[in-house]
N, C-alpha and C. Protein backbone atom coordinates (compact mmCIF):
# COMPACT_ATOMS: atom_id res chain seq x y z
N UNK A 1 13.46 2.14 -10.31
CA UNK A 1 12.76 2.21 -9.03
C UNK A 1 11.40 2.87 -9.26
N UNK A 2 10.30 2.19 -8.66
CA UNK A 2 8.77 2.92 -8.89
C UNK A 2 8.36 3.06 -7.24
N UNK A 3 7.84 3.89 -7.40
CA UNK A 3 6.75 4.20 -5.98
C UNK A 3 5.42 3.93 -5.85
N UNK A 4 5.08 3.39 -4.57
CA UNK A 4 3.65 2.80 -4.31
C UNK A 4 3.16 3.78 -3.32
N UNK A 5 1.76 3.41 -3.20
CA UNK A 5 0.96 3.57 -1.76
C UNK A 5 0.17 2.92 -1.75
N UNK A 6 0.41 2.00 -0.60
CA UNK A 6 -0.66 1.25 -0.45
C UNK A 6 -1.68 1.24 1.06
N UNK A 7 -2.65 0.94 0.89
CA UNK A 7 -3.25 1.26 2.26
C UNK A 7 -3.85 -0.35 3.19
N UNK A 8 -4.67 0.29 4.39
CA UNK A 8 -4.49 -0.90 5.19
C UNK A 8 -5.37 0.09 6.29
N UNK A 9 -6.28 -0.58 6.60
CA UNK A 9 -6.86 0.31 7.97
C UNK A 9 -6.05 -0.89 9.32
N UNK A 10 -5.56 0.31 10.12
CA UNK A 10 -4.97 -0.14 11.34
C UNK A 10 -5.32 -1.01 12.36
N UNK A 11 -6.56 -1.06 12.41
CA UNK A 11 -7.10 -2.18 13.20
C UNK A 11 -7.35 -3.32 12.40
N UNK A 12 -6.82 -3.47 11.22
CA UNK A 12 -7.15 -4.91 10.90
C UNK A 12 -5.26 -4.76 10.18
N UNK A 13 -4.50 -4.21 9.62
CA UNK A 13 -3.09 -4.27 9.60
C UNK A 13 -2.35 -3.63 9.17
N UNK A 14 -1.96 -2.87 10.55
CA UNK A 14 -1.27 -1.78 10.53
C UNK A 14 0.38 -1.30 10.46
N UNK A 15 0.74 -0.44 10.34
CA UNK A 15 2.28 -0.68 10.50
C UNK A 15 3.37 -1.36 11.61
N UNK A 16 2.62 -1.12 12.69
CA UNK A 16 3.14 -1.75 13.98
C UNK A 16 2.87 -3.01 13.80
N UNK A 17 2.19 -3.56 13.47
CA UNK A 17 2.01 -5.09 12.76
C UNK A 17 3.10 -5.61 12.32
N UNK A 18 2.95 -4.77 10.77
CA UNK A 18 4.42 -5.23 9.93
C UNK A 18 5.54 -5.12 10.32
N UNK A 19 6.19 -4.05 11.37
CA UNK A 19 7.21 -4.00 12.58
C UNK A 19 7.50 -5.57 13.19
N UNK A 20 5.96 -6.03 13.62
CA UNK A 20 6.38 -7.23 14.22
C UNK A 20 6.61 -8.67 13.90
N UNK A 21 6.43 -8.14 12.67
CA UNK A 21 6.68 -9.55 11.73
C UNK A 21 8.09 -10.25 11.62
N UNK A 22 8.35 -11.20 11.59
CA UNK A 22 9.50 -11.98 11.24
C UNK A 22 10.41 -11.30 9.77
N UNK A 23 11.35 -11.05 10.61
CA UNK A 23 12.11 -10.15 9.18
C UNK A 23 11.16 -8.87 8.73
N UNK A 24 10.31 -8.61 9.86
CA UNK A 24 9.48 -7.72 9.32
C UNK A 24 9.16 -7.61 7.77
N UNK A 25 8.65 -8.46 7.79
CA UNK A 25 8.15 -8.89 6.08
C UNK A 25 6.96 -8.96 6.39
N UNK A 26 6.07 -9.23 5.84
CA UNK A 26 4.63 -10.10 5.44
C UNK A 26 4.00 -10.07 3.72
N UNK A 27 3.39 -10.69 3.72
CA UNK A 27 2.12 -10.41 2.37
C UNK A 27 1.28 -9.97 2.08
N UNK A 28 1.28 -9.20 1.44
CA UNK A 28 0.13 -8.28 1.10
C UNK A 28 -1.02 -8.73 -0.06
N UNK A 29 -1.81 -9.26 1.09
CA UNK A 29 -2.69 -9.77 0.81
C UNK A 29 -4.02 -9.48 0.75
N UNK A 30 -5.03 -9.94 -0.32
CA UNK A 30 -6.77 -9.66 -0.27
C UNK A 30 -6.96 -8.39 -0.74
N UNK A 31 -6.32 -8.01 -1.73
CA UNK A 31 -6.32 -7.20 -2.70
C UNK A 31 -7.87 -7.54 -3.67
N UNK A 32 -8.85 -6.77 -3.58
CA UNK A 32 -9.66 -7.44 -5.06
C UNK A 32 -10.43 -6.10 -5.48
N UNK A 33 -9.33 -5.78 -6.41
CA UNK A 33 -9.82 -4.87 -7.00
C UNK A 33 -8.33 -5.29 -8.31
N UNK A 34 -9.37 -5.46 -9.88
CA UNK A 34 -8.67 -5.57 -10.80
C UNK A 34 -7.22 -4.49 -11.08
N UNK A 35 -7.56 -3.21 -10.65
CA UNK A 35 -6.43 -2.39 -11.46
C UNK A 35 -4.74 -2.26 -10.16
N UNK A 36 -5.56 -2.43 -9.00
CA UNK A 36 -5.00 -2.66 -8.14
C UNK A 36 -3.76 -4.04 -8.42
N UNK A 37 -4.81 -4.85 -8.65
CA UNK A 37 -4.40 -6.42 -8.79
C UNK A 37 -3.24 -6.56 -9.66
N UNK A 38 -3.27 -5.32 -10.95
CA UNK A 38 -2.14 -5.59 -12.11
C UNK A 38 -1.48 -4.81 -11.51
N UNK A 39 -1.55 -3.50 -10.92
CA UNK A 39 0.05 -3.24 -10.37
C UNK A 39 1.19 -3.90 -9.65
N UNK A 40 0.62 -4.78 -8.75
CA UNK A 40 0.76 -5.57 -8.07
C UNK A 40 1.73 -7.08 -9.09
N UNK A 41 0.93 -7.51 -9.75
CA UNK A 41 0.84 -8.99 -10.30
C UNK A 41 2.25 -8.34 -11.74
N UNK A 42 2.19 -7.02 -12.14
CA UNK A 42 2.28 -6.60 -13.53
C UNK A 42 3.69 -5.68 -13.59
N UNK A 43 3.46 -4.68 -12.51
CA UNK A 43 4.71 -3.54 -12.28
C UNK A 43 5.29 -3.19 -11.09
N UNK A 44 4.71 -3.66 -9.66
CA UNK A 44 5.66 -3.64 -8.41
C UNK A 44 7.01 -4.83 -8.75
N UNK A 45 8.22 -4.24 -8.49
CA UNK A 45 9.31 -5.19 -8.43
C UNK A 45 9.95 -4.85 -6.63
N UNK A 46 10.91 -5.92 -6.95
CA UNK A 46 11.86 -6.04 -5.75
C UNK A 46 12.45 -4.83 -5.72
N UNK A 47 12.41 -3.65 -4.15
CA UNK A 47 13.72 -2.96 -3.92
C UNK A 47 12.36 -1.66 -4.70
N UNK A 48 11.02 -2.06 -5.21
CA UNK A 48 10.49 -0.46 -5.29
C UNK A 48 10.29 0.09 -3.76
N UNK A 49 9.76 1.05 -3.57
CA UNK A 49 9.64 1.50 -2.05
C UNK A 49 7.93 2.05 -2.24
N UNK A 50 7.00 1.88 -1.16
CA UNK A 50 5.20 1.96 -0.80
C UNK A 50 5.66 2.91 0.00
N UNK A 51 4.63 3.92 0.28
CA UNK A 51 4.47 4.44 1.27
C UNK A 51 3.35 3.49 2.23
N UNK A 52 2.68 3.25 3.67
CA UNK A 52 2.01 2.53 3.88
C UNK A 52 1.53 4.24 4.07
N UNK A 53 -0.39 3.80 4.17
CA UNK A 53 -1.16 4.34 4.40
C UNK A 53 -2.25 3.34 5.16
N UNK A 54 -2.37 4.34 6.21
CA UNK A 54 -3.60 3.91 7.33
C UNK A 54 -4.58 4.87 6.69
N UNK A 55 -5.83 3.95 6.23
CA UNK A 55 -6.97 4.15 6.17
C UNK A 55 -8.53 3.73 7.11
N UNK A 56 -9.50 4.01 6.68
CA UNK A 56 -10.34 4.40 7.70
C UNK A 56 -10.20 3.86 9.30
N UNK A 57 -9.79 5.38 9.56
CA UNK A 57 -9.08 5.63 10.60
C UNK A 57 -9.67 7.25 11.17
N UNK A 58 -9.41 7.44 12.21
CA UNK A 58 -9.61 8.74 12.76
C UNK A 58 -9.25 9.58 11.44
N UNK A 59 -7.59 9.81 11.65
CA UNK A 59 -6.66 10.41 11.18
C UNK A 59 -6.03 9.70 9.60
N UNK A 60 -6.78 9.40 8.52
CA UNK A 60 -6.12 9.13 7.79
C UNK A 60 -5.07 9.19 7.38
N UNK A 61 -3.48 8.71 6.93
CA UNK A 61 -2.57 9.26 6.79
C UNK A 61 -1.55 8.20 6.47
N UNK A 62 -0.66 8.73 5.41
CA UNK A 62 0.75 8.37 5.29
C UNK A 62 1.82 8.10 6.61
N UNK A 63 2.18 6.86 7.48
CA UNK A 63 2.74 6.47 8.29
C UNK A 63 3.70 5.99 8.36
N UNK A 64 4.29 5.31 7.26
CA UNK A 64 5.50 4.62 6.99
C UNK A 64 6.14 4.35 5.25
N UNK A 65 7.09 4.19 5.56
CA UNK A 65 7.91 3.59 4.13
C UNK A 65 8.00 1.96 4.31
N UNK A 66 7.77 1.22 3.24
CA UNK A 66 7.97 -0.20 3.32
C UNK A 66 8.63 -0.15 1.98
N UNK A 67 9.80 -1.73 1.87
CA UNK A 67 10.19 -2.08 0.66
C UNK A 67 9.40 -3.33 0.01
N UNK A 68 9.08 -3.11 -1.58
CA UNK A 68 8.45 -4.60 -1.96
C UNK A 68 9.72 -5.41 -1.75
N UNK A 69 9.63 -6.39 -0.73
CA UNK A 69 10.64 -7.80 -0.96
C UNK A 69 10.40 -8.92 -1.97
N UNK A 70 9.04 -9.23 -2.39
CA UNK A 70 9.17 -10.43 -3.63
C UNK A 70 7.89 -9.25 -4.25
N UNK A 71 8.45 -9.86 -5.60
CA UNK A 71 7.46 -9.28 -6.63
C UNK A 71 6.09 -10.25 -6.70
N UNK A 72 5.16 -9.55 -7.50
CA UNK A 72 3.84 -10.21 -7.60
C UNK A 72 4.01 -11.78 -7.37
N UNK A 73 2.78 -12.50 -6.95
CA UNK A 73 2.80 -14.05 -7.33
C UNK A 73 0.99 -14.05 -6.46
N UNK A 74 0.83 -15.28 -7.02
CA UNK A 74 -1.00 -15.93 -6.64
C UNK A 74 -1.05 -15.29 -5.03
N UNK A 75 -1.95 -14.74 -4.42
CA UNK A 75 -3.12 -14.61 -3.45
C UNK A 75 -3.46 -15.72 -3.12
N UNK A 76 -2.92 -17.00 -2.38
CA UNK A 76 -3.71 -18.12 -1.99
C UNK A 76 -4.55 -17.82 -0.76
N UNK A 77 -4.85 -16.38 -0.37
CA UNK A 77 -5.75 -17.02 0.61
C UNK A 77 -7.17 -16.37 -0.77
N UNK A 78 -7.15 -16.17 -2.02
CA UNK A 78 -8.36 -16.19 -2.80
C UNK A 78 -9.00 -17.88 -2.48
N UNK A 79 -7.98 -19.20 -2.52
CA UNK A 79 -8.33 -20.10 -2.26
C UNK A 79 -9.30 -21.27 -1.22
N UNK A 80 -9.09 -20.39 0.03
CA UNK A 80 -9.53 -20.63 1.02
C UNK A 80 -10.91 -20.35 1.37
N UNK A 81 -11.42 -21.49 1.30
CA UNK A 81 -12.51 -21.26 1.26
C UNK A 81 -13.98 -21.04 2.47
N UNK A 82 -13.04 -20.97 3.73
CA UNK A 82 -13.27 -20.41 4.65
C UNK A 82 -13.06 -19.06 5.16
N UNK A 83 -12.25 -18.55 4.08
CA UNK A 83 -11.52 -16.95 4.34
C UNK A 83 -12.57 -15.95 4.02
N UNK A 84 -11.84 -14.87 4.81
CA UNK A 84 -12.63 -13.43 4.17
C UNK A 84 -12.19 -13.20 2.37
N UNK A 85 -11.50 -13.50 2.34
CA UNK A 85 -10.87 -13.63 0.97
C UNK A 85 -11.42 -14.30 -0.21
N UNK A 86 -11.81 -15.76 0.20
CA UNK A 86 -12.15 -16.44 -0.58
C UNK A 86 -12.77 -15.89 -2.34
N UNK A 87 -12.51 -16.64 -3.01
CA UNK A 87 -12.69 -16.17 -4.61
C UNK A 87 -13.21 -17.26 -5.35
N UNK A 88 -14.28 -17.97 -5.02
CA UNK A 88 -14.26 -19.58 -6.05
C UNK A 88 -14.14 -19.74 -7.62
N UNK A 89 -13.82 -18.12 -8.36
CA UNK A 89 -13.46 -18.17 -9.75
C UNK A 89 -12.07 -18.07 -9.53
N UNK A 90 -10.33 -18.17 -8.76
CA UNK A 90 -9.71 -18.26 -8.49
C UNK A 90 -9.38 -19.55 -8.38
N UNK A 91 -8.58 -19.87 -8.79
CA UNK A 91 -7.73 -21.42 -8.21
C UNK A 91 -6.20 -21.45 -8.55
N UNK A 92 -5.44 -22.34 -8.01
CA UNK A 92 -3.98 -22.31 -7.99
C UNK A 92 -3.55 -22.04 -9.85
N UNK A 93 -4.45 -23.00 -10.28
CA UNK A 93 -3.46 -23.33 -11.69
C UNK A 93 -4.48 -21.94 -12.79
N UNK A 94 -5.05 -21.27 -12.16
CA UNK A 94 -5.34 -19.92 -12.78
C UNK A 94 -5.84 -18.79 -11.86
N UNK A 95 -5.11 -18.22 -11.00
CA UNK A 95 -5.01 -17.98 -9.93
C UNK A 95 -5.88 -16.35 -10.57
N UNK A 96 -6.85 -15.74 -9.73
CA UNK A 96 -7.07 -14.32 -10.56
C UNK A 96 -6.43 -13.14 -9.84
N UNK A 97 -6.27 -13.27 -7.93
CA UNK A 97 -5.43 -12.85 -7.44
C UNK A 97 -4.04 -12.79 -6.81
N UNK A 98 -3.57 -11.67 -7.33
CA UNK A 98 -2.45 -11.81 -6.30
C UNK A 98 -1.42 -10.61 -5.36
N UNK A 99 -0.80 -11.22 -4.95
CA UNK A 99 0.03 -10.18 -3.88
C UNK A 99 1.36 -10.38 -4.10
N UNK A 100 2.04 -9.25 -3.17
CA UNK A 100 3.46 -8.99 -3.12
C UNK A 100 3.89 -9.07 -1.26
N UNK A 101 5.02 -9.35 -1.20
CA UNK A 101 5.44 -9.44 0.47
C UNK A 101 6.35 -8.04 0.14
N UNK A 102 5.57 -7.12 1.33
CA UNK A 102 6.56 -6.13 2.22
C UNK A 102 7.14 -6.04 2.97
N UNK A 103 8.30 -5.51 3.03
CA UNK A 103 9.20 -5.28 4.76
C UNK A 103 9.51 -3.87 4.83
N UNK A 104 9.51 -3.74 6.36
CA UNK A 104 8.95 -2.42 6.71
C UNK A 104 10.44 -2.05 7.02
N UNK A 105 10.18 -0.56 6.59
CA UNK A 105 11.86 0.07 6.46
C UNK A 105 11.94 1.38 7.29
N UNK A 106 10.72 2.19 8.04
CA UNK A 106 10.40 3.03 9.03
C UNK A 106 9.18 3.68 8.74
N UNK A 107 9.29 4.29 10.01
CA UNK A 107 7.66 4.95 10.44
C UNK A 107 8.29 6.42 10.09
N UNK A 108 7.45 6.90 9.31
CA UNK A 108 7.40 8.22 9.13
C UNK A 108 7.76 9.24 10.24
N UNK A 109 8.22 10.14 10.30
CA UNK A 109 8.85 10.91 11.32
C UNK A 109 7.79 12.02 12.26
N UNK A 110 6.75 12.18 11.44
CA UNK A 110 5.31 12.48 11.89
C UNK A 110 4.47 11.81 10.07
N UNK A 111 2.90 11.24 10.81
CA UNK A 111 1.74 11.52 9.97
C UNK A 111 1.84 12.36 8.81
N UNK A 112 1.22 12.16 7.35
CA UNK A 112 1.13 12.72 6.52
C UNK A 112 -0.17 12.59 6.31
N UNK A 113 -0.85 13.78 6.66
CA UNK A 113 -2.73 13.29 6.79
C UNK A 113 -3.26 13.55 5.08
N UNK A 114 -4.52 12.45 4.74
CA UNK A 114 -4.74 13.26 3.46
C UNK A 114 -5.56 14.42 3.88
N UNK A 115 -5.70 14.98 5.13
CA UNK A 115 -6.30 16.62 4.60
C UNK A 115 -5.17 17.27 4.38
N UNK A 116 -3.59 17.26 4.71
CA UNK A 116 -2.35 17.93 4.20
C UNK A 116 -2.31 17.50 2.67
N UNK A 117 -2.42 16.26 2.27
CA UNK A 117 -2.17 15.66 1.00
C UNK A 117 -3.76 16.47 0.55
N UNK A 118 -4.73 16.65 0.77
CA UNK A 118 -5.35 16.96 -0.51
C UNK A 118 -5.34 18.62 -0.11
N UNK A 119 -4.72 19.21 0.54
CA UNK A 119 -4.19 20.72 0.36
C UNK A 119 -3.12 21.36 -0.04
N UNK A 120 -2.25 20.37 -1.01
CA UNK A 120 -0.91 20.48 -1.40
C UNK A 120 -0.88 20.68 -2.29
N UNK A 121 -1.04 21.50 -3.05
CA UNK A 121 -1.42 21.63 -4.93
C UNK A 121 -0.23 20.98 -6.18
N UNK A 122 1.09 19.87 -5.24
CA UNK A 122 2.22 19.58 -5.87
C UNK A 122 1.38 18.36 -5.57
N UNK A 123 0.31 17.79 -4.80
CA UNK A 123 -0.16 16.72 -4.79
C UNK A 123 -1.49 15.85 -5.25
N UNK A 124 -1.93 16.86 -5.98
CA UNK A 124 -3.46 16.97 -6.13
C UNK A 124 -3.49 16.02 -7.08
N UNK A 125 -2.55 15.34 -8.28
CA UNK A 125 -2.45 14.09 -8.98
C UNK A 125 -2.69 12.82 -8.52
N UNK A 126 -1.99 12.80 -7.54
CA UNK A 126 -1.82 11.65 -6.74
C UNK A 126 -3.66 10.80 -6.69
N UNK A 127 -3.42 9.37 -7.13
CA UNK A 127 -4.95 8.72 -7.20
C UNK A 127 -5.38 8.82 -5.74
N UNK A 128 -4.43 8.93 -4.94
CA UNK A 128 -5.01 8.68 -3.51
C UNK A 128 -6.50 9.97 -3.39
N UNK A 129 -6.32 10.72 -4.03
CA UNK A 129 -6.53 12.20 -4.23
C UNK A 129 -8.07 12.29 -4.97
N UNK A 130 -7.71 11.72 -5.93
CA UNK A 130 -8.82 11.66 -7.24
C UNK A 130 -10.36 11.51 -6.92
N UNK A 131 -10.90 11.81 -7.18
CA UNK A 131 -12.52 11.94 -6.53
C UNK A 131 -13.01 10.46 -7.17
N UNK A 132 -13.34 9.55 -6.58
CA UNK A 132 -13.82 8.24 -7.26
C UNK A 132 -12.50 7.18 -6.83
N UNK A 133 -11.44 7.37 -6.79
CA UNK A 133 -10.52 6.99 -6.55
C UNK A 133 -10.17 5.85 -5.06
N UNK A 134 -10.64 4.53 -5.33
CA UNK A 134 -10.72 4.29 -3.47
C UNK A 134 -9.60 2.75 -3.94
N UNK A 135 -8.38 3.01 -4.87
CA UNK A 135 -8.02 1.70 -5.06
C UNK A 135 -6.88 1.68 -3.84
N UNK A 136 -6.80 0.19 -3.60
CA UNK A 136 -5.92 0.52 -2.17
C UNK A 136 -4.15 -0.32 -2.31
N UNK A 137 -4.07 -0.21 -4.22
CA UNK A 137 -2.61 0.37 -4.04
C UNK A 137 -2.77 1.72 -5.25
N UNK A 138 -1.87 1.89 -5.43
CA UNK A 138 -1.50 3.00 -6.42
C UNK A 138 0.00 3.39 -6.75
N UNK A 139 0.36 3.90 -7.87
CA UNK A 139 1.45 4.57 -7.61
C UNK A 139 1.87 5.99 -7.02
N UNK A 140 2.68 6.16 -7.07
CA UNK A 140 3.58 7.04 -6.87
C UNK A 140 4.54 8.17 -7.67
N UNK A 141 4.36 9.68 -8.32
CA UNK A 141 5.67 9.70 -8.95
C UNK A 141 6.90 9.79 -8.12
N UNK A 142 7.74 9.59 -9.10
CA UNK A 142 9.42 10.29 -8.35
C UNK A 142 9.06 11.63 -7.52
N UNK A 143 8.29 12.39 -8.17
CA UNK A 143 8.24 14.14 -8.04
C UNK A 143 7.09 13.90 -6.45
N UNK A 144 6.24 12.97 -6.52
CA UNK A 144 5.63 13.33 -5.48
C UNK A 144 5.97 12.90 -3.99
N UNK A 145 6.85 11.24 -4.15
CA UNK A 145 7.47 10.47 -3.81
C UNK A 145 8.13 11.84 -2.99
N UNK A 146 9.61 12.75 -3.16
CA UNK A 146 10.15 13.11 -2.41
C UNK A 146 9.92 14.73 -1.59
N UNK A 147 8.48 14.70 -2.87
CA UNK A 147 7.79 16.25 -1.88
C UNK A 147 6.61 15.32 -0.76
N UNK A 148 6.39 14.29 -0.57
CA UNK A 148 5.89 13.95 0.59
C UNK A 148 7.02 13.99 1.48
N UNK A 149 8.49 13.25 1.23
CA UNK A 149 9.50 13.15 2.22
C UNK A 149 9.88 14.65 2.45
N UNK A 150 9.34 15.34 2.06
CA UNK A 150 10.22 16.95 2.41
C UNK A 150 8.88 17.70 3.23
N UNK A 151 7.77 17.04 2.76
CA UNK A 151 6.68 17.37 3.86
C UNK A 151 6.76 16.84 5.18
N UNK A 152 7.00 15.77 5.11
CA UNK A 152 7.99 14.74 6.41
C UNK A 152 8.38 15.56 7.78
N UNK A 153 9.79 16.40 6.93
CA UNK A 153 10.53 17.19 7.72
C UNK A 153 9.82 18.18 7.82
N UNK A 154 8.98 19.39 7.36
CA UNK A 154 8.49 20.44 7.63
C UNK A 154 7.39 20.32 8.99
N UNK A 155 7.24 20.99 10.01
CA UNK A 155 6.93 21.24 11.44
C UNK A 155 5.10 21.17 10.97
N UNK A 156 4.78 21.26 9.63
CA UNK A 156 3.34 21.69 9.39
C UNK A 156 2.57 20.38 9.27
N UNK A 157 1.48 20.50 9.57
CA UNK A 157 0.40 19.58 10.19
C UNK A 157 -0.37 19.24 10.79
């Protein structure tokens, strides 16, 4: 099992979104950023668990847990060539992006803001963290993975 975070600003797709999805699934899509792209395409599997993160936003913050449901495969909306997406060095039979489908497994019990995350000194690793750092997935360790869930429960925030 590996841990993600991946982000998503709320007005374009947010967790209540993925709530309303069919099987509450969707694809996580329009990823273009290379290092991003191989976690994704290279080391997310079925059954890892993301935290979702709402980004630029008021309140930045950790909001939910989602499960990856299919592992990496092609980004076809890189194809589209009407999309925000679009990629014309991309095509099916050498595809350069791609995505994974999430389903959403709950909303955090309160916000995990990154001004709590970058005042946590058990969290200060974390890429979300890293000065230069704006990739919008990342991992996760085990170790940080369940001191966010224990920040969860604590009243502070």
């Amino acid at each position: 099992m590996q841990y993600w975070l991946l982000k998503s600003e709320p007005d374009v797709f947010g967790i209540d979104a993925l709530k309303k999805r069919p099987q509450q699934t969707e694809h996580w899509d329009g990823v273009r950023n290379f290092q991003a792209r191989n976690y994704m395409r290279d080391q997310m599997q079925v059954d890892d668990l993301a935290f979702f993160y709402h980004s630029n936003c008021e309140i930045p913050a950790i909001v939910g847990i989602m499960r990856i449901a299919r592992a990496g495969y092609p980004d076809h909306t890189a194809w589209q060539s009407d999309g925000a997406h679009y990629d014309a060095k991309s095509t099916p039979e050498n595809p350069r992006w791609y995505m994974v489908d999430v389903q959403y497994q709950r909303h955090l019990h309160r916000p995990i803001s990154l001004a709590e995350i970058k005042s946590d000194p058990l969290l200060h690793a974390m890429p979300l963290v890293r000065k230069g750092s704006r990739l919008s997935v990342s991992p996760v360790s085990a170790a940080q993975w369940m001191h966010i869930l224990d920040l969860e429960k604590s009243l502070r925030g």
